[in-house]
PDB file of N, CA and C in Angstrom:
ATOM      1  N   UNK A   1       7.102 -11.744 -16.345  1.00  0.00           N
ATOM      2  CA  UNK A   1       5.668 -11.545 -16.294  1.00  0.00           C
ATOM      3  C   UNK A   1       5.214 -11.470 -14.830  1.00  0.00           C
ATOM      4  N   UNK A   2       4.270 -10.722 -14.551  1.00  0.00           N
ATOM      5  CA  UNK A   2       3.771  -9.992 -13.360  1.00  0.00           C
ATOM      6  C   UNK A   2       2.990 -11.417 -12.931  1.00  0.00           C
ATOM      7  N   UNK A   3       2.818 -12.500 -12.059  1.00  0.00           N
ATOM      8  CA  UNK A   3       2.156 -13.335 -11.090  1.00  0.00           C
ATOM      9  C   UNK A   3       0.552 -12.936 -10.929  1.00  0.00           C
ATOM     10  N   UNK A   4      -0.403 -12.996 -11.467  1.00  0.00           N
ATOM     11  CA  UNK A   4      -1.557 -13.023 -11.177  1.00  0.00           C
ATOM     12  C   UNK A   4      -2.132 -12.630  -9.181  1.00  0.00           C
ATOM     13  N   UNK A   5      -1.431 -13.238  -9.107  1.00  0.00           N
ATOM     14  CA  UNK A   5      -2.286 -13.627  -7.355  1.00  0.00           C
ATOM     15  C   UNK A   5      -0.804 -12.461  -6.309  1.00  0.00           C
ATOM     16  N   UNK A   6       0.182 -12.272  -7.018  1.00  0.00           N
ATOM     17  CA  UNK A   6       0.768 -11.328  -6.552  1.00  0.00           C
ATOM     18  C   UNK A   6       0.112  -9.852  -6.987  1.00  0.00           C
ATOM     19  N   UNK A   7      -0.496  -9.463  -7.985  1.00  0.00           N
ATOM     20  CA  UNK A   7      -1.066  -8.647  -8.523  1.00  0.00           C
ATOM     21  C   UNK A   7      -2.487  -7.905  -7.796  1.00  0.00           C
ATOM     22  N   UNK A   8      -2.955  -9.453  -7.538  1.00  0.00           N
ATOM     23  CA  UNK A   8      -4.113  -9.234  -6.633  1.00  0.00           C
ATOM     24  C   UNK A   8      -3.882  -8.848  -5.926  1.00  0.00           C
ATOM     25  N   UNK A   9      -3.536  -9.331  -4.503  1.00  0.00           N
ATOM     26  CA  UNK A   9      -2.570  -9.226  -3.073  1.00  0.00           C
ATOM     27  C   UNK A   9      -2.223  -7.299  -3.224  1.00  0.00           C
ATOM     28  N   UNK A  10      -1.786  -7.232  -4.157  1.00  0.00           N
ATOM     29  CA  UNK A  10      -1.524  -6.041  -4.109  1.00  0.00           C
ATOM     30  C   UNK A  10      -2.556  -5.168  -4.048  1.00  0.00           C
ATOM     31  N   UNK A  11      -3.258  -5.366  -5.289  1.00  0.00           N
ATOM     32  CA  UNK A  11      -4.656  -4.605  -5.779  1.00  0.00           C
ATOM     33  C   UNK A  11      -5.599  -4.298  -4.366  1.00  0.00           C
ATOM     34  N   UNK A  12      -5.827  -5.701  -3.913  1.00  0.00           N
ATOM     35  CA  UNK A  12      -6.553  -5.570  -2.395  1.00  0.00           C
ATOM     36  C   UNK A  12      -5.384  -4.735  -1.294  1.00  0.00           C
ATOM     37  N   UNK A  13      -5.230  -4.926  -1.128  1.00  0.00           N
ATOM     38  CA  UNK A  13      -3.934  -4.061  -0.102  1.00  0.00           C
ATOM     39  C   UNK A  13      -4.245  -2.679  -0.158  1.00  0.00           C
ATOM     40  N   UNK A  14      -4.026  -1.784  -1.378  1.00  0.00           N
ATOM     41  CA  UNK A  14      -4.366  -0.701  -1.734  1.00  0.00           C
ATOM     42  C   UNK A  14      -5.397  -0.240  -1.520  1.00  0.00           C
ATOM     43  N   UNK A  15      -6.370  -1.273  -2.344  1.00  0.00           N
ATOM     44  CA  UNK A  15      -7.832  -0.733  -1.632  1.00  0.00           C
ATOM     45  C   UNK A  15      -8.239  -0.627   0.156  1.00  0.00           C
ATOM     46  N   UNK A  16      -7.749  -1.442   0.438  1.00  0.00           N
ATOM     47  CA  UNK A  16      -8.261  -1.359   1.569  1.00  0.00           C
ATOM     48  C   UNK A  16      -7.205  -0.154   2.395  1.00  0.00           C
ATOM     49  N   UNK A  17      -5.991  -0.165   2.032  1.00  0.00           N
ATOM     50  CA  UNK A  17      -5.511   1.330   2.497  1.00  0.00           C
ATOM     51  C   UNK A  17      -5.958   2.644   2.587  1.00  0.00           C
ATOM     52  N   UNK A  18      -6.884   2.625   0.737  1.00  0.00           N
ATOM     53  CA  UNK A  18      -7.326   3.616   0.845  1.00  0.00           C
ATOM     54  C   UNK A  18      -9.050   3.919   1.841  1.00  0.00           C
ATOM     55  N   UNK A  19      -9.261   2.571   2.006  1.00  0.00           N
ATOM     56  CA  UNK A  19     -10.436   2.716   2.910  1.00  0.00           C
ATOM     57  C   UNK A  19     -10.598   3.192   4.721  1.00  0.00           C
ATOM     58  N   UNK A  20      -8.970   2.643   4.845  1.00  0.00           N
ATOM     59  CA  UNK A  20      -8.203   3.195   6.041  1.00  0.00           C
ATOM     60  C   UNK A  20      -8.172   4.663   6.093  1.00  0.00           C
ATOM     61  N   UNK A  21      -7.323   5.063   4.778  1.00  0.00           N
ATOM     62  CA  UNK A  21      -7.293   6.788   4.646  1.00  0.00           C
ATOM     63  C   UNK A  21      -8.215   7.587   4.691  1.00  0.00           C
ATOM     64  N   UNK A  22      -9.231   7.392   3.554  1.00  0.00           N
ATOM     65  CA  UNK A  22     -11.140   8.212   3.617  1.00  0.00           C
ATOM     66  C   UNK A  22     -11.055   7.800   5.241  1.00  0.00           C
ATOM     67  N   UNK A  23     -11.282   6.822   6.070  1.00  0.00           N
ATOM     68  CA  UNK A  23     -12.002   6.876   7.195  1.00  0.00           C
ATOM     69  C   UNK A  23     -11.038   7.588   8.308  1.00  0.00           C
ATOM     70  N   UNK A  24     -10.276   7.949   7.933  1.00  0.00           N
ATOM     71  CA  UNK A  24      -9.546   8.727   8.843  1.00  0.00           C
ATOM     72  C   UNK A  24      -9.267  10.535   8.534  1.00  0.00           C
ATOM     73  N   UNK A  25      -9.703  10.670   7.241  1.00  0.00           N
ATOM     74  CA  UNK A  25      -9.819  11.866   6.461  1.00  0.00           C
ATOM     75  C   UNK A  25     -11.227  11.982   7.463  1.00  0.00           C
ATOM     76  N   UNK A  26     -12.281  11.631   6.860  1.00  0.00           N
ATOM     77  CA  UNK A  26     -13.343  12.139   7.743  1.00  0.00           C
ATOM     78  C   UNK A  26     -13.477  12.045   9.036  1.00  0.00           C
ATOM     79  N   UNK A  27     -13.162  11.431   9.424  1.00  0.00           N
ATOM     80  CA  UNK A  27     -12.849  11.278  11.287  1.00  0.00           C
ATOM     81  C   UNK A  27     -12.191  12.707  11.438  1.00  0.00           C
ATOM     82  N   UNK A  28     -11.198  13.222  10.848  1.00  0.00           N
ATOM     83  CA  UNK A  28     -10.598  14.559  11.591  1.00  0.00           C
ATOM     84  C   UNK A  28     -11.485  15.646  11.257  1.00  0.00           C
ATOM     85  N   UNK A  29     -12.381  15.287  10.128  1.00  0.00           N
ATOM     86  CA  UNK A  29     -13.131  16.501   9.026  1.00  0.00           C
ATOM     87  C   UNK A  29     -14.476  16.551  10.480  1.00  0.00           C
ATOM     88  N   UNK A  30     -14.645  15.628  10.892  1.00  0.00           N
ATOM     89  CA  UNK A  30     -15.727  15.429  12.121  1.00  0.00           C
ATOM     90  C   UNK A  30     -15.511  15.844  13.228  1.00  0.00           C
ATOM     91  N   UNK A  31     -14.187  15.778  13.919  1.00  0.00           N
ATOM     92  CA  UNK A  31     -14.127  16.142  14.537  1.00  0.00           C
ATOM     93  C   UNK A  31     -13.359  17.848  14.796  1.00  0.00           C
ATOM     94  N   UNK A  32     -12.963  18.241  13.829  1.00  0.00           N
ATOM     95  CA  UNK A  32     -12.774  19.691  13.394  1.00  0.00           C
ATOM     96  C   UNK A  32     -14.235  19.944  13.713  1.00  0.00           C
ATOM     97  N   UNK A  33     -14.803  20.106  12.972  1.00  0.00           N
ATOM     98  CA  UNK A  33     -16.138  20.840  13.274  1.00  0.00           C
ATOM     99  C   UNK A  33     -16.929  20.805  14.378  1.00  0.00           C
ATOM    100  N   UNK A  34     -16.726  19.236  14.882  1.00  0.00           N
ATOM    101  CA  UNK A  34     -17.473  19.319  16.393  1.00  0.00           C
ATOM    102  C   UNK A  34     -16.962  19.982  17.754  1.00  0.00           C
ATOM    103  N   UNK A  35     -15.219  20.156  17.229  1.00  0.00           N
ATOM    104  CA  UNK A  35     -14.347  21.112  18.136  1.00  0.00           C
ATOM    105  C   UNK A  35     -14.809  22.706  17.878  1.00  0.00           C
ATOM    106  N   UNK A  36     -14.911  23.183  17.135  1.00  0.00           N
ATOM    107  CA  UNK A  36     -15.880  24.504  16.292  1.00  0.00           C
ATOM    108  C   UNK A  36     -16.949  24.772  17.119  1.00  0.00           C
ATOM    109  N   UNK A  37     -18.028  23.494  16.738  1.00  0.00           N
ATOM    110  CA  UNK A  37     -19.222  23.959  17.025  1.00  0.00           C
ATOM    111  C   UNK A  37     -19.055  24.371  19.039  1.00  0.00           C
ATOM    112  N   UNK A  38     -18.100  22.938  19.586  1.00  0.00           N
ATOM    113  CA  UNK A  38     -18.152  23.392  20.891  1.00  0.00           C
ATOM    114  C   UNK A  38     -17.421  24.447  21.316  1.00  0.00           C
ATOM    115  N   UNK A  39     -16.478  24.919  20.965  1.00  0.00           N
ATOM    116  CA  UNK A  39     -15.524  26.177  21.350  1.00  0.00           C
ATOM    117  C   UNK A  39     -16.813  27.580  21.086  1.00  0.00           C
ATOM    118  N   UNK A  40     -17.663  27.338  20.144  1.00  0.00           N
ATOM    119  CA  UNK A  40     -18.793  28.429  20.109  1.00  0.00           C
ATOM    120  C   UNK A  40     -19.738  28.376  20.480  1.00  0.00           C
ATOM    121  N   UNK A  41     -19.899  27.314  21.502  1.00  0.00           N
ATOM    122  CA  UNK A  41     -21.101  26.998  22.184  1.00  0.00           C
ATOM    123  C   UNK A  41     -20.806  27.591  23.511  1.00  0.00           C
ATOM    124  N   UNK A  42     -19.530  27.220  23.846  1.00  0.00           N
ATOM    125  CA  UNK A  42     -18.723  27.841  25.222  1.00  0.00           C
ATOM    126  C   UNK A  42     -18.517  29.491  25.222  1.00  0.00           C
ATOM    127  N   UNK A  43     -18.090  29.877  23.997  1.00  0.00           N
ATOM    128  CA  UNK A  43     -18.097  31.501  23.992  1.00  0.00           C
ATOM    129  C   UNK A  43     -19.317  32.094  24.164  1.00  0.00           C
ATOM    130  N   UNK A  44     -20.065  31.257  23.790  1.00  0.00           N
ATOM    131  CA  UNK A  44     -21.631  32.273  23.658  1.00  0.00           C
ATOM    132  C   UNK A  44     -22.732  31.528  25.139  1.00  0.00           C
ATOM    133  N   UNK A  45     -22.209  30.411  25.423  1.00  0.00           N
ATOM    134  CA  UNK A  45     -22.943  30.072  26.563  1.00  0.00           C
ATOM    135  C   UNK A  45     -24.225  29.460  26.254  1.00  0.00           C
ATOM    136  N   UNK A  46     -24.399  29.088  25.130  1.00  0.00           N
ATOM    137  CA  UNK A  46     -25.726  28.636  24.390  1.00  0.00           C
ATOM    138  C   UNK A  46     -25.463  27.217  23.821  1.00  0.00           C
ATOM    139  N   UNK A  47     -26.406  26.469  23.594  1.00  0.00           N
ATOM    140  CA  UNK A  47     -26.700  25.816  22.393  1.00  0.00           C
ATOM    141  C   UNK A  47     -27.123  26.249  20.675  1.00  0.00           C
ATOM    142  N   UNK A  48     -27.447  27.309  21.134  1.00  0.00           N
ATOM    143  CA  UNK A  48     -27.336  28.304  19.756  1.00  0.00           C
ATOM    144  C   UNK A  48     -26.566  27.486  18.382  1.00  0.00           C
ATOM    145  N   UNK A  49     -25.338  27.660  18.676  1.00  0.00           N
ATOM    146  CA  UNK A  49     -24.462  27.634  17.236  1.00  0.00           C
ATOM    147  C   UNK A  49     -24.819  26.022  16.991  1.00  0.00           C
ATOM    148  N   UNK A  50     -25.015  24.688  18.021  1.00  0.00           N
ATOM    149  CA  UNK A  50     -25.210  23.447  17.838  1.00  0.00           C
ATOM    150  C   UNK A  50     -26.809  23.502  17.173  1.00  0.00           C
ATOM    151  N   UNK A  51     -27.881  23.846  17.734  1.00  0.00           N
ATOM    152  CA  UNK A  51     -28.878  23.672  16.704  1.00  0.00           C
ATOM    153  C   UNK A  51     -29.212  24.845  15.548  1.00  0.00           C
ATOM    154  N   UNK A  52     -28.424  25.607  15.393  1.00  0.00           N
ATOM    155  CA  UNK A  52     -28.374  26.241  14.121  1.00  0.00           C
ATOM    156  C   UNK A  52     -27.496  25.356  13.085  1.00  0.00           C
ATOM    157  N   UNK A  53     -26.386  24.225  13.422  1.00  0.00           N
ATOM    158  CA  UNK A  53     -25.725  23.439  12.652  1.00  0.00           C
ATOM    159  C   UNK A  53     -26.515  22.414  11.834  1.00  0.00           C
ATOM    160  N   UNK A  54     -27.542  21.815  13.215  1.00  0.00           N
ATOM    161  CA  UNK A  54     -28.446  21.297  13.256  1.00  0.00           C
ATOM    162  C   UNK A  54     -29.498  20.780  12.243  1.00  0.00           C
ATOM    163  N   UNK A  55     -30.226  22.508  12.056  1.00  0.00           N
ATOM    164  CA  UNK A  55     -30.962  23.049  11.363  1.00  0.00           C
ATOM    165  C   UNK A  55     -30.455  22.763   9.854  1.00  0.00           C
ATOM    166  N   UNK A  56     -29.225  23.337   9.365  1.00  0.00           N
ATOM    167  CA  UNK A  56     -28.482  23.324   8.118  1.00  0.00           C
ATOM    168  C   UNK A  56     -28.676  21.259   7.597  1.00  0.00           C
ATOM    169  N   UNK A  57     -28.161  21.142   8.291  1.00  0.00           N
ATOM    170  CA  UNK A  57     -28.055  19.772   8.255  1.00  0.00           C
ATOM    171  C   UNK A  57     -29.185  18.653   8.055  1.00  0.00           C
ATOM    172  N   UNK A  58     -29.908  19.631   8.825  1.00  0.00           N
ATOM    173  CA  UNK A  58     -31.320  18.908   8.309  1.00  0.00           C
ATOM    174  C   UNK A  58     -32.500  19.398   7.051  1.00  0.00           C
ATOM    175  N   UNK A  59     -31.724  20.568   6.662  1.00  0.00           N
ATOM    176  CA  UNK A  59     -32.399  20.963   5.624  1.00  0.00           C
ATOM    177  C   UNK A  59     -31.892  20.661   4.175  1.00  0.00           C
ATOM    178  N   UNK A  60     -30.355  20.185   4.474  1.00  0.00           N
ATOM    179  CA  UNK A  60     -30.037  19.565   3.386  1.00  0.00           C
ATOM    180  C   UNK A  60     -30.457  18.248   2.747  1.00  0.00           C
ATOM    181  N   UNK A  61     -31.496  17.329   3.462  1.00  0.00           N
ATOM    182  CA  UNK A  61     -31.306  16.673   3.473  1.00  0.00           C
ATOM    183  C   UNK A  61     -32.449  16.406   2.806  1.00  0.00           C
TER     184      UNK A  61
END
């Protein structure tokens, strides 16, 4: 029979792994795009493409 408090131990472990993973999933998902927005801020010489992101972002909301 499976130990109660070994069960747990586990249960928490996992979770919090996966809270490790999401926050590191979005950390790259963030910074992908903020590498984007600046590589097209530099081609075009503007702030342009940053408050047109901006804009989106705030209209979703």
């Amino acid at each position: 029979m499976v130990d109660i408090v070994s069960y747990t131990l586990v249960s928490i472990t996992c979770f919090c792994f996966r809270l490790v993973v999401s926050f590191q999933r979005a950390h790259i998902h963030y910074c992908r795009k903020q590498t984007t927005l600046v590589r097209r801020s530099v081609s075009t010489k503007t702030t342009a493409p940053v408050l047109a992101e901006y804009e989106v972002l705030k209209s979703r909301k």
